[in-house]
Protein backbone atom coordinates (compact mmCIF):
# COMPACT_ATOMS: atom_id res chain seq x y z
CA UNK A 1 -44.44 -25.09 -15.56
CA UNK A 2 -47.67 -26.87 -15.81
CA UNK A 3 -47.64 -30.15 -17.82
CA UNK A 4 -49.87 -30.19 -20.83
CA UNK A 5 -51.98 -33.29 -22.18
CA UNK A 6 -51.36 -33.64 -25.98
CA UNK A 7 -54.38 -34.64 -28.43
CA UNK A 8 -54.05 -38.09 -30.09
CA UNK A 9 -52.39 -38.19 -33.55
CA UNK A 10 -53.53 -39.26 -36.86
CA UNK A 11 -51.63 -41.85 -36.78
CA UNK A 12 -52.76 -43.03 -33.00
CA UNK A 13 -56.13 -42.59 -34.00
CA UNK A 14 -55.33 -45.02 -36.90
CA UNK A 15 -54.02 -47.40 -35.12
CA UNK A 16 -56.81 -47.01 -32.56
CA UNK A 17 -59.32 -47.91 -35.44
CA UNK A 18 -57.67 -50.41 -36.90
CA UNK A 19 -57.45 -52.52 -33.53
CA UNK A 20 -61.16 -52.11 -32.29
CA UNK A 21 -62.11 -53.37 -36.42
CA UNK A 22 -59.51 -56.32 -36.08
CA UNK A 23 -61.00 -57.05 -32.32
CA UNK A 24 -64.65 -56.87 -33.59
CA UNK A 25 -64.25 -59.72 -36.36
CA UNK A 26 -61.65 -61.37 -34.44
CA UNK A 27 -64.81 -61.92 -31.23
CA UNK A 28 -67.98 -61.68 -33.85
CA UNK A 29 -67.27 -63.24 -36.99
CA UNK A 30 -67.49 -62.55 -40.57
CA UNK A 31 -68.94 -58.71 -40.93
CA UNK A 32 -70.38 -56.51 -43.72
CA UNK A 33 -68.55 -53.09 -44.40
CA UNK A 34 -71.93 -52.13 -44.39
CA UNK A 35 -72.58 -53.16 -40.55
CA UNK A 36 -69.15 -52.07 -39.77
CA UNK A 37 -70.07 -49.00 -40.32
CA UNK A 38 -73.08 -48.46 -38.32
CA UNK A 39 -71.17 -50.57 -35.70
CA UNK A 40 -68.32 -48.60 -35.05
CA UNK A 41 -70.02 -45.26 -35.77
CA UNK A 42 -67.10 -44.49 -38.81
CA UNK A 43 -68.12 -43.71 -42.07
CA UNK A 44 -67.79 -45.92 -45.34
CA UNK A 45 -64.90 -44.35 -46.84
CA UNK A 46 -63.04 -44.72 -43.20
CA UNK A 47 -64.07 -48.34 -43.33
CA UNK A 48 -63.40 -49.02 -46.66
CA UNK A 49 -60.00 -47.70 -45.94
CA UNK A 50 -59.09 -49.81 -42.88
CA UNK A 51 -60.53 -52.49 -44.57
CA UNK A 52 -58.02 -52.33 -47.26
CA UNK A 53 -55.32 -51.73 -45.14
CA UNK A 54 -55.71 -54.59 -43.04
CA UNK A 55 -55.82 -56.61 -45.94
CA UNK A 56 -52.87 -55.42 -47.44
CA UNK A 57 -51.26 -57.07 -43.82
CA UNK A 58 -52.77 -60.31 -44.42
CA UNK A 59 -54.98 -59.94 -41.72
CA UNK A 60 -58.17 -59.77 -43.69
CA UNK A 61 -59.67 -60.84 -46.38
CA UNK A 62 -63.49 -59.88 -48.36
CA UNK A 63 -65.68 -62.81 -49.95
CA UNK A 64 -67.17 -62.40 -53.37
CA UNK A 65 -70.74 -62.64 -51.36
CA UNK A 66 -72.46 -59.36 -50.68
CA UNK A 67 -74.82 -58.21 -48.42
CA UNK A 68 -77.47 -55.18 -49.41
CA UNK A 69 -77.05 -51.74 -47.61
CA UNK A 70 -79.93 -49.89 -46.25
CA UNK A 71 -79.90 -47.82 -49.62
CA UNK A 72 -79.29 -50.49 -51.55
CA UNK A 73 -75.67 -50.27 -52.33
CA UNK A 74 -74.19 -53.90 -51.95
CA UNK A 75 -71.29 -54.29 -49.40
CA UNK A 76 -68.68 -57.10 -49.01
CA UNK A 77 -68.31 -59.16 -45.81
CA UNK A 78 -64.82 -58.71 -44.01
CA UNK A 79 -63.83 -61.88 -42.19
CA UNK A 80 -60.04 -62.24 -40.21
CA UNK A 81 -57.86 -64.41 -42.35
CA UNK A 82 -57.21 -67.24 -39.91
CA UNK A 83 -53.95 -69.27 -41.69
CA UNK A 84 -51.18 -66.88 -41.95
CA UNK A 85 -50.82 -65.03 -38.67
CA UNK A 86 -50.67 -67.57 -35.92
CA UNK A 87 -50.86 -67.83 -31.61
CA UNK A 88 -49.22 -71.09 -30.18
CA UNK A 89 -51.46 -71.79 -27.54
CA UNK A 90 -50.13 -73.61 -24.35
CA UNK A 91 -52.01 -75.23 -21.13
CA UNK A 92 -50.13 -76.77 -18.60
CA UNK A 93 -52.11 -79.22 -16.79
CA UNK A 94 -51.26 -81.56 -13.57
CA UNK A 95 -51.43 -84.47 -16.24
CA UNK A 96 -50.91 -83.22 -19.39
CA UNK A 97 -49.41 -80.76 -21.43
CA UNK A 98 -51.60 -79.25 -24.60
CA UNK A 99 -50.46 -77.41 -27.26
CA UNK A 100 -52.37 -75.88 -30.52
CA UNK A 101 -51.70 -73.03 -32.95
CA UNK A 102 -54.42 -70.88 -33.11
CA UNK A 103 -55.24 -68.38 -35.84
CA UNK A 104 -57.25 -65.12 -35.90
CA UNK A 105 -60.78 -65.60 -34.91
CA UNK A 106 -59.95 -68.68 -32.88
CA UNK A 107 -59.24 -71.25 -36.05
CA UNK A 108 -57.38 -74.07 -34.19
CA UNK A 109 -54.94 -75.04 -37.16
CA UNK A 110 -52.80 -78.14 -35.58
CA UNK A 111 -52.86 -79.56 -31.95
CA UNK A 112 -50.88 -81.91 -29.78
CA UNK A 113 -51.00 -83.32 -26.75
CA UNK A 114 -48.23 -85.30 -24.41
CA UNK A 115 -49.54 -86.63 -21.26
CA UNK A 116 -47.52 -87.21 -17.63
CA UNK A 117 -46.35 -90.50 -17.19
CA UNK A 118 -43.76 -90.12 -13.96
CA UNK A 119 -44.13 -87.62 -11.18
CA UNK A 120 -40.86 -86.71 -12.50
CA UNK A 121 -42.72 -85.28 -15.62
CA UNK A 122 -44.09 -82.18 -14.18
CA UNK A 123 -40.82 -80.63 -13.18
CA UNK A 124 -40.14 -77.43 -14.95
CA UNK A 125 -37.46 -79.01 -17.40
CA UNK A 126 -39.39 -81.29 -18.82
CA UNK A 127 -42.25 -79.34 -18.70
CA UNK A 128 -40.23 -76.96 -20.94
CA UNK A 129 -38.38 -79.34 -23.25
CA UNK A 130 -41.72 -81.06 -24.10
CA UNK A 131 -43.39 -77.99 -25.35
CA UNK A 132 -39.88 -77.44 -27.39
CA UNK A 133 -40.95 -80.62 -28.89
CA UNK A 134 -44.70 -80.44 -29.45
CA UNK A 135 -44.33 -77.00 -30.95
CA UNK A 136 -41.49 -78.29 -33.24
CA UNK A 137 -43.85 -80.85 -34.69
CA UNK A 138 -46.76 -78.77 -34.78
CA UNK A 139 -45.36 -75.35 -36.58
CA UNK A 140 -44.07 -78.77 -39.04
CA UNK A 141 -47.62 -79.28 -40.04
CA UNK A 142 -48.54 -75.57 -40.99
CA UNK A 143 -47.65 -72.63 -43.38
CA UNK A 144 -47.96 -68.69 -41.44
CA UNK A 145 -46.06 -66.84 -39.15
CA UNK A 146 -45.76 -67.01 -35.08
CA UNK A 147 -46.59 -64.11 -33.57
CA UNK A 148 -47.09 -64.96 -30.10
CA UNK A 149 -47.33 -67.49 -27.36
CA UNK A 150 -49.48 -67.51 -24.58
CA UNK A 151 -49.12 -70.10 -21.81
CA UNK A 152 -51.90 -71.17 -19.00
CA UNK A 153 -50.77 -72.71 -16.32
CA UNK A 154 -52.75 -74.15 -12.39
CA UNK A 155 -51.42 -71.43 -10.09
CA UNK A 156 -50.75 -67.87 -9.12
CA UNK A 157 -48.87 -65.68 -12.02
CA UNK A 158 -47.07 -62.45 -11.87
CA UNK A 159 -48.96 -58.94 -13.16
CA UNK A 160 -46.49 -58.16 -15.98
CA UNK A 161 -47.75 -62.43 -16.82
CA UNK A 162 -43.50 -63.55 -17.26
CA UNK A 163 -43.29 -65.75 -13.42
CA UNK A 164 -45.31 -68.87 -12.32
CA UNK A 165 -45.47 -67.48 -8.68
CA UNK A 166 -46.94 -70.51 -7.26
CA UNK A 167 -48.67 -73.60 -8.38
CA UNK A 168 -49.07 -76.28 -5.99
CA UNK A 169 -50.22 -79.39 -8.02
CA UNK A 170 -47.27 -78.97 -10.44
CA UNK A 171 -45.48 -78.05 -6.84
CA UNK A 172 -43.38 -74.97 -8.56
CA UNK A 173 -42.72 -71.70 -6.89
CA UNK A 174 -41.34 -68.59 -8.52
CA UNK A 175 -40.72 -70.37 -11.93
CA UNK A 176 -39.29 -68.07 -15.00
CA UNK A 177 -41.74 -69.87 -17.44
CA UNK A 178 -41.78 -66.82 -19.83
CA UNK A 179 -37.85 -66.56 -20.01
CA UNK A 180 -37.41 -70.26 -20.28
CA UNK A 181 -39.92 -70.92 -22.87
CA UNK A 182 -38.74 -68.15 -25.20
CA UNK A 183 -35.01 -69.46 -24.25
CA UNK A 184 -36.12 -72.54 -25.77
CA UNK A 185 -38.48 -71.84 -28.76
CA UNK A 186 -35.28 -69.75 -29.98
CA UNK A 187 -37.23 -67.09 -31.64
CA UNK A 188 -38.87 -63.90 -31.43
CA UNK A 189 -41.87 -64.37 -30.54
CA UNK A 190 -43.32 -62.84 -27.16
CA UNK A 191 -43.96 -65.59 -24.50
CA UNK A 192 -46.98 -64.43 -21.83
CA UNK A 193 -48.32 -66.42 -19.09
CA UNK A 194 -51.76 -66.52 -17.40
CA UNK A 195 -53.70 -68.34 -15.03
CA UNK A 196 -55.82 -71.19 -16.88
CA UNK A 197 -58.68 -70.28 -15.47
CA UNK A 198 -59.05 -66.94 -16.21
CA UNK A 199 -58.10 -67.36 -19.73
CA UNK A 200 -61.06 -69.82 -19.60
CA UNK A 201 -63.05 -66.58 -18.82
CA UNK A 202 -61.37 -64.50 -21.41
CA UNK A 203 -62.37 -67.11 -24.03
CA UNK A 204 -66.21 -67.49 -22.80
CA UNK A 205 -66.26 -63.92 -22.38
CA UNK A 206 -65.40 -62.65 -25.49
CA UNK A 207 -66.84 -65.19 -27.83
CA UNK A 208 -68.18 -67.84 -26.20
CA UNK A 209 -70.81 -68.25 -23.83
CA UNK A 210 -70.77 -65.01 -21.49
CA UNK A 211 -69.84 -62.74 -24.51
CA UNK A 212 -73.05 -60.29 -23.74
CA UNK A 213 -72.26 -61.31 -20.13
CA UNK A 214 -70.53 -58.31 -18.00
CA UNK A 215 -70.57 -60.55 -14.09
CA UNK A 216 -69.60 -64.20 -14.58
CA UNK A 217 -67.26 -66.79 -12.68
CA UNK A 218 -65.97 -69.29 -14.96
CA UNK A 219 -64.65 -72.49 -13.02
CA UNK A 220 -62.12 -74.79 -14.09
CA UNK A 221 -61.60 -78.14 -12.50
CA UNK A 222 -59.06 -80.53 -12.87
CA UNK A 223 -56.93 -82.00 -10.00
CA UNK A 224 -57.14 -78.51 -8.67
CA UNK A 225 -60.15 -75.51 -8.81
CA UNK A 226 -59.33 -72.40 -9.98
CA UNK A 227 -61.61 -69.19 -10.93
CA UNK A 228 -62.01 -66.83 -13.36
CA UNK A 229 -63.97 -63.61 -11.90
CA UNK A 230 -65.05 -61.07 -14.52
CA UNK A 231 -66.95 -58.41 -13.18
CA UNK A 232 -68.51 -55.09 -14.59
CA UNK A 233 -67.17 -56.50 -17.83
CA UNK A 234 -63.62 -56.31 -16.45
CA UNK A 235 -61.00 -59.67 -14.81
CA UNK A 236 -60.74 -59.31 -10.92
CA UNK A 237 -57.02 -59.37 -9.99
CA UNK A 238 -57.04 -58.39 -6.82
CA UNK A 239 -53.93 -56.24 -6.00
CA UNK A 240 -50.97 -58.73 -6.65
CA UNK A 241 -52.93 -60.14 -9.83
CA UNK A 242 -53.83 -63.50 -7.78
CA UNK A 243 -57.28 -63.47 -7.64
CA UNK A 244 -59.78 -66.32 -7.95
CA UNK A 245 -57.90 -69.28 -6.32
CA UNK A 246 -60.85 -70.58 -5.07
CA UNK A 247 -59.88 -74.35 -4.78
CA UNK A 248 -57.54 -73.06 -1.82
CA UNK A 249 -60.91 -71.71 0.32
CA UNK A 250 -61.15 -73.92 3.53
CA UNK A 251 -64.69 -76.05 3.50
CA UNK A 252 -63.47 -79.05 5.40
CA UNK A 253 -61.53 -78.10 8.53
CA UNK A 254 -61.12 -81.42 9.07
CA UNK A 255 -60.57 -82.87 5.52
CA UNK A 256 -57.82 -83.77 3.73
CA UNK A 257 -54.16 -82.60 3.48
CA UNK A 258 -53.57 -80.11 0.18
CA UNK A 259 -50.91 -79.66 -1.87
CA UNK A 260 -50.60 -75.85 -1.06
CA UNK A 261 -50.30 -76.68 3.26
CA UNK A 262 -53.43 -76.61 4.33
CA UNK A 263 -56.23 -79.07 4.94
CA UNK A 264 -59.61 -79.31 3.89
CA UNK A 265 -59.03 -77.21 0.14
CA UNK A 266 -62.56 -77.23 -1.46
CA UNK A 267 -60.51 -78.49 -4.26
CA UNK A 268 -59.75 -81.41 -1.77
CA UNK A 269 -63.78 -82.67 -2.26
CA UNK A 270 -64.39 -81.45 -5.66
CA UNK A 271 -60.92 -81.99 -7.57
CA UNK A 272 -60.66 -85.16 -10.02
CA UNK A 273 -58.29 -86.88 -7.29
CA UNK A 274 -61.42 -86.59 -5.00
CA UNK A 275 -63.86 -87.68 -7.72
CA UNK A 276 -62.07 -91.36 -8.22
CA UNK A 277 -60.77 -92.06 -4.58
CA UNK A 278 -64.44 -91.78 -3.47
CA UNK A 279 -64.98 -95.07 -5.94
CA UNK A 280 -61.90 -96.62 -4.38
CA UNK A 281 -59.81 -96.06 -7.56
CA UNK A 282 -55.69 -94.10 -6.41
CA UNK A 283 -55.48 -90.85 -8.63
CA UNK A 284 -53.73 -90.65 -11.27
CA UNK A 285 -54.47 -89.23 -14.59
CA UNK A 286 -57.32 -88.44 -16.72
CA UNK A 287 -58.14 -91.76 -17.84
CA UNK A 288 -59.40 -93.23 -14.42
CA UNK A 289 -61.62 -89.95 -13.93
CA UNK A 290 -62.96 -90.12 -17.72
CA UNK A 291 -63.71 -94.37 -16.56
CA UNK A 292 -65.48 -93.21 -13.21
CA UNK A 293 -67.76 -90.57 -15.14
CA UNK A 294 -68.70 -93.08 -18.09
CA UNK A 295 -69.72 -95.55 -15.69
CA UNK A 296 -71.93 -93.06 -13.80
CA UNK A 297 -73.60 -92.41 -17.12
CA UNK A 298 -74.33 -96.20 -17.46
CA UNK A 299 -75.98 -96.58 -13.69
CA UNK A 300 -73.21 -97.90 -11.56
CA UNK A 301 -74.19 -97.24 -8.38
CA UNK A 302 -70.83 -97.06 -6.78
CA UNK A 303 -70.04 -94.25 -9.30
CA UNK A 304 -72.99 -92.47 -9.80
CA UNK A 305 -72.88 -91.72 -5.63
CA UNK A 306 -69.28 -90.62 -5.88
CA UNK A 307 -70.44 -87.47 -8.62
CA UNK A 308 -72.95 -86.95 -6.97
CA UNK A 309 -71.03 -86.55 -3.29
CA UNK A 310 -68.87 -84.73 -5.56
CA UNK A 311 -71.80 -82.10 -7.02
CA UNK A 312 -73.13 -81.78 -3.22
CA UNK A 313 -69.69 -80.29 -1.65
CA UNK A 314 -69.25 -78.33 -5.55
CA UNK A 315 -72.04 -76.65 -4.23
CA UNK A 316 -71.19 -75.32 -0.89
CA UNK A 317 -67.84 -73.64 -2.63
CA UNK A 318 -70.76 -72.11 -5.12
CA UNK A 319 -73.29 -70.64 -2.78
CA UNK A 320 -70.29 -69.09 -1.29
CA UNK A 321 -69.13 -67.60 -4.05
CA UNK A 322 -72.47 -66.57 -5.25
CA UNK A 323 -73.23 -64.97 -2.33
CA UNK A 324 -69.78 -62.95 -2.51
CA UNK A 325 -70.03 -62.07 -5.98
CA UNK A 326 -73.38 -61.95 -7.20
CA UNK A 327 -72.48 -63.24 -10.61
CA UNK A 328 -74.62 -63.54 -13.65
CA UNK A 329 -74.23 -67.18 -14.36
CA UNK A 330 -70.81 -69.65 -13.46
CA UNK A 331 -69.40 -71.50 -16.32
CA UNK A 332 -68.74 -74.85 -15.50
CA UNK A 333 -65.04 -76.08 -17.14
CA UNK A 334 -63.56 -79.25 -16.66
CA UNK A 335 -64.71 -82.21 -14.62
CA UNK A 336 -67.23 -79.52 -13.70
CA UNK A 337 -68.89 -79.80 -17.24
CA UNK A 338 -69.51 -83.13 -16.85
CA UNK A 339 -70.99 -83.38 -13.19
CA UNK A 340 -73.42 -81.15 -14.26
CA UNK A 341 -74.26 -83.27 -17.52
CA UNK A 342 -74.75 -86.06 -15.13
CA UNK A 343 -76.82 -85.23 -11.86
CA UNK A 344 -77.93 -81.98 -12.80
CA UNK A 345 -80.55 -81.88 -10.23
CA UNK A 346 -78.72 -82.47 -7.04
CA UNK A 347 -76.59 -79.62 -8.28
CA UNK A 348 -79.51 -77.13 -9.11
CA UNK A 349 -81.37 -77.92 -5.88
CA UNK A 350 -79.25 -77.71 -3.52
CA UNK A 351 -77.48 -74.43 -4.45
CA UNK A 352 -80.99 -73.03 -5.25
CA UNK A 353 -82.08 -74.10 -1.82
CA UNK A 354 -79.35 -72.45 0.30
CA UNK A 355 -78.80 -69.14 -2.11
CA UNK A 356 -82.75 -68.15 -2.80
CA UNK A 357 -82.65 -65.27 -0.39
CA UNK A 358 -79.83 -63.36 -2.09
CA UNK A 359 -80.65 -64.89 -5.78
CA UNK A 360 -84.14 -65.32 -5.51
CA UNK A 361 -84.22 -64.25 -9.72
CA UNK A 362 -81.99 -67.59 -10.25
CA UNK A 363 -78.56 -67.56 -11.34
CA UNK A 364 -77.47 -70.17 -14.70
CA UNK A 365 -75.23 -72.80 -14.63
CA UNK A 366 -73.32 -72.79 -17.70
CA UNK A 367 -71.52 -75.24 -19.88
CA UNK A 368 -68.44 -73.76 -21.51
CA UNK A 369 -69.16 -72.84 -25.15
CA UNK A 370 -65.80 -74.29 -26.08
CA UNK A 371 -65.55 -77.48 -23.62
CA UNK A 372 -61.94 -78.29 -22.75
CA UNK A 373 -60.82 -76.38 -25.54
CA UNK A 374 -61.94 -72.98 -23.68
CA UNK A 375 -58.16 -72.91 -21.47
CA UNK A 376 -56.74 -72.74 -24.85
CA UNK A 377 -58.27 -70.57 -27.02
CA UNK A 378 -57.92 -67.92 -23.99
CA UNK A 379 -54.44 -68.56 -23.90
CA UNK A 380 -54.22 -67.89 -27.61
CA UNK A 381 -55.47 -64.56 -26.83
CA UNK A 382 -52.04 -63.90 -24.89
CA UNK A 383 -50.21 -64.77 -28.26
CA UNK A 384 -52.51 -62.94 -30.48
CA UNK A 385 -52.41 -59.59 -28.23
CA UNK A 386 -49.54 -57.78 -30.14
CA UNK A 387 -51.58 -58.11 -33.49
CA UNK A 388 -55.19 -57.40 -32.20
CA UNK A 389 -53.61 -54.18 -29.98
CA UNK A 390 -51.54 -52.82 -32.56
CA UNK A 391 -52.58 -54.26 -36.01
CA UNK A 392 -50.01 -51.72 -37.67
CA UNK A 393 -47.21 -53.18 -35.80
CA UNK A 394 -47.76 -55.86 -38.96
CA UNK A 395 -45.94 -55.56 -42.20
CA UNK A 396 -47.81 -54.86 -45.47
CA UNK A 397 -47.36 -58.70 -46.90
CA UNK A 398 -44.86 -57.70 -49.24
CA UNK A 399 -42.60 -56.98 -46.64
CA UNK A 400 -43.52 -59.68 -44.69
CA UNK A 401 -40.24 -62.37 -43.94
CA UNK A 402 -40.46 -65.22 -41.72
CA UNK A 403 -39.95 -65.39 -37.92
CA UNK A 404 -36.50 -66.63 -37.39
CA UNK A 405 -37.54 -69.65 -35.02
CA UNK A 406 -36.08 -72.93 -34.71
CA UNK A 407 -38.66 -74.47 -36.91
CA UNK A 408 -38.77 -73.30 -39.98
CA UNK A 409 -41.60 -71.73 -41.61
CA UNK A 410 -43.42 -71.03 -45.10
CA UNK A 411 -43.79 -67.53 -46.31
CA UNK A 412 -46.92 -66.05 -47.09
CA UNK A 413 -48.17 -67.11 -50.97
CA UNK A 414 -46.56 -70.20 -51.22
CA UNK A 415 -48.77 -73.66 -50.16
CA UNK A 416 -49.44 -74.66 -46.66
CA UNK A 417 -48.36 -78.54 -46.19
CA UNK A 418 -52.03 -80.29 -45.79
CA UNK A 419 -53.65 -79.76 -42.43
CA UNK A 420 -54.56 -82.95 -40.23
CA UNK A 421 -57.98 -81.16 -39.14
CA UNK A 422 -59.30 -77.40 -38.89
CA UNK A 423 -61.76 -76.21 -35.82
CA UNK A 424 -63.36 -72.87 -35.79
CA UNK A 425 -65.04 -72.30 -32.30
CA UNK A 426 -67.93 -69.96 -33.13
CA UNK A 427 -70.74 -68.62 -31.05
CA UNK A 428 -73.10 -71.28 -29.67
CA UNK A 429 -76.44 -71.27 -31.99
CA UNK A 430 -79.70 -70.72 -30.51
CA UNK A 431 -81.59 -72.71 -29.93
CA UNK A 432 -84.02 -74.79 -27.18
CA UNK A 433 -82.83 -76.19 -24.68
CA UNK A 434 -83.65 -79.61 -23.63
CA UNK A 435 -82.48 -81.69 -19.99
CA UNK A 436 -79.27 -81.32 -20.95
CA UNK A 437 -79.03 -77.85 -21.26
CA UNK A 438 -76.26 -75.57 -21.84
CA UNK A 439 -77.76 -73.14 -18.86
CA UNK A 440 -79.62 -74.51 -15.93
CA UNK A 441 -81.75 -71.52 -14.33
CA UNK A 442 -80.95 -71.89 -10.07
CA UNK A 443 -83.60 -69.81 -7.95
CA UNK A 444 -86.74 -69.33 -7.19
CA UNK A 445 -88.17 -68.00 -9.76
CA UNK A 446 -88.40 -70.49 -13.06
CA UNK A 447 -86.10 -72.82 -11.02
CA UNK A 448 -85.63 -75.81 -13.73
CA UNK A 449 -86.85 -74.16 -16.35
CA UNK A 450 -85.49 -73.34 -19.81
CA UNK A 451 -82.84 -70.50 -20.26
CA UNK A 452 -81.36 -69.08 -23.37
């Protein structure tokens, strides 16, 4: 017997509704009804009634401002309540580990930070017991409910986002970090891991500084190089989900050993560790690459040659990949951000010199709308997924009870304990752009010029 599609339900459709709403003030901000409607192409009453019943999850909430209609009936803005319903946010680095708790439309309510002090710091166990910690003291410091956590991590990660498959810098392979995070939180919340770099992407892509952008590469650089590739408006995989690890493309046959078994990594030239050894300085955290870039700024000499060695062989690995993947404009994360802020010319020439004939319109170099905060915020996505997907998977708030975590938490109506500082990433304003520009046009045509 043949099989037979079935229609979507009421209550799919509902839920269907409800999600793209949440999603659109969750990337865009603050909203009309009004706007909503002609946005989403529902009418008022429709709107009006997901409105309320988003609200009546905590999820959203309507300021006593109004904004006219087009026949002149006034209409309340809808803006994501960002304090009750909470992502922790994790990024792993080679020297660090960061944790925040994010809210709904990226409100970063509390954040810590622990850095590596012994090699012995980065094994998985203490990788693991100090986020135990920092996310002990930092659901201390807030009121709301944990409803996800989303981990970024230097290295390859499994499709269904629960194994660290490889990471070479941290030198793990095939690494449980979903189990053994949620095994330590104690609670219920989902644990999901992705590749730093592509949650980079995911956070310039849909609110930051590619958010009207379908082809971009965002690049983050630490001690290693990784890429996030979105294309036609969609993350590039590839077929085991292991995509973009660009740092690992040869440049230098003859260059230095890497920590994944070959020699001559572009991450090898471009990485922090090759940033301070070219001043004469042994890697080792971020304080001797943050002392090498401020003394670039100032004119040292010895410095100032080593970024810009540094922003020549950063753009061989970019014609490269500009030439394989015809993006829109690269976002520039990490140590990347500032080598561009510093010799933004030998950068821009010499990629527009050797990639004119397949980019003669000029492709922008971008700074990250977020800065180093960009690996986070995309990992908050990952925590905030079950929410923005299914928004009716939440509880009215009357039937709302706390997650039963380790660290106890304050239920919805009574006062938050004072917050050390709130950040609300938003969409870059517009405005001109001076020498130190946010984009930097490479190509022919309007090479150096202003882009916005």
């Amino acid at each position: 017997m043949a099989r037979t599609e079935k229609g979507a339900t009421q209550d799919s459709v509902r839920r269907h509704n409800l999600g793209t709403l949440l999603g659109h003030l969750h990337r865009h901000g603050p909203t009309s009804r009004a706007r909503l409607t002609r946005i989403l192409g529902l009418n008022r009453a429709t709107i009006g009634y997901l409105v309320d019943d988003l609200a009546a999850r905590g999820l959203v909430t309507e300021t006593p401002e109004t904004e006219q209609a087009p026949r002149g009936r006034p209409s309340k803005v809808v803006a994501v309540r960002g304090d009750l319903y909470q992502a922790m946010a994790v990024h792993v680095g080679v020297d660090a580990v960061e944790l925040a708790l994010v809210g709904l439309g990226g409100t970063i309510l509390a954040r810590r930070r622990s850095a590596f002090s012994r090699p012995g710091d980065r094994s998985v166990d203490h990788v693991v017991r100090t986020i135990a910690r920092l996310a002990a003291r930092v659901l201390a410091e807030t009121g709301g409910l944990l409803v996800g956590v989303g981990v970024a991590v230097p290295g390859t990660v499994s499709p269904d986002g629960e194994m660290v498959t490889f990471a070479p810098n941290l030198r793990w392979r095939q690494v449980a970090l979903a189990r053994l995070l949620q095994e330590a939180l104690g609670g219920g919340a989902v644990v999901r891991v992705g590749n730093d770099a592509n949650l980079g992407a995911v956070a310039e892509h849909s609110r930051g500084v590619g958010i009207q952008v379908n082809d971009l590469v965002y690049l983050h650089a630490e001690v290693g190089v990784g890429a996030g590739i979105i294309t036609g408006g969609r993350m590039l995989e590839g077929a085991g989900g292991y995509a973009g690890e660009v740092g690992h493309m040869q440049l230098n046959p003859g260059g230095l050993a890497c920590h994944c078994g070959s020699r001559g990594c572009w991450e090898t030239e471009v990485g922090e560790d090759a940033l301070v050894r070219r001043v004469g300085i042994p890697p080792g955290g971020r304080s001797k690459v943050d002392l090498v870039l401020r003394r670039a700024r100032d004119g040292d000499r010895v410095c100032l040659e080593a970024v810009e060695e540094t922003a020549r062989w950063l753009s061989v690995g970019l014609v490269n990949m500009l030439s394989a993947l015809d993006p829109e404009i690269v976002i520039l994360g990490g140590v990347f951000e500032q080598i561009l802020d510093i010799c933004p010319e030998t950068l821009v020439d010499r990629v527009a010199q050797t990639s004119r004939y397949f980019h003669p319109d000029g492709v922008a170099l971008v700074r990250p709308a977020f800065g180093r905060s960009s690996v986070l915020l995309g990992a908050a996505e990952l925590g905030l997924r079950t929410v923005l997907e299914d928004p009716a998977s939440v509880s009215p708030m009357a039937e709302l009870r706390p997650l039963d975590l380790k660290q106890p938490q304050t239920r919805p109506g009574r006062p938050a304990p004072p917050r050390r500082r709130i950040e609300t990433p938003g969409n870059p304003p517009v405005r001109e752009l001076g020498p130190q520009s946010d984009r930097l046009a490479v190509g022919l045509k309007g090479r150096g010029t202003r882009i916005l």
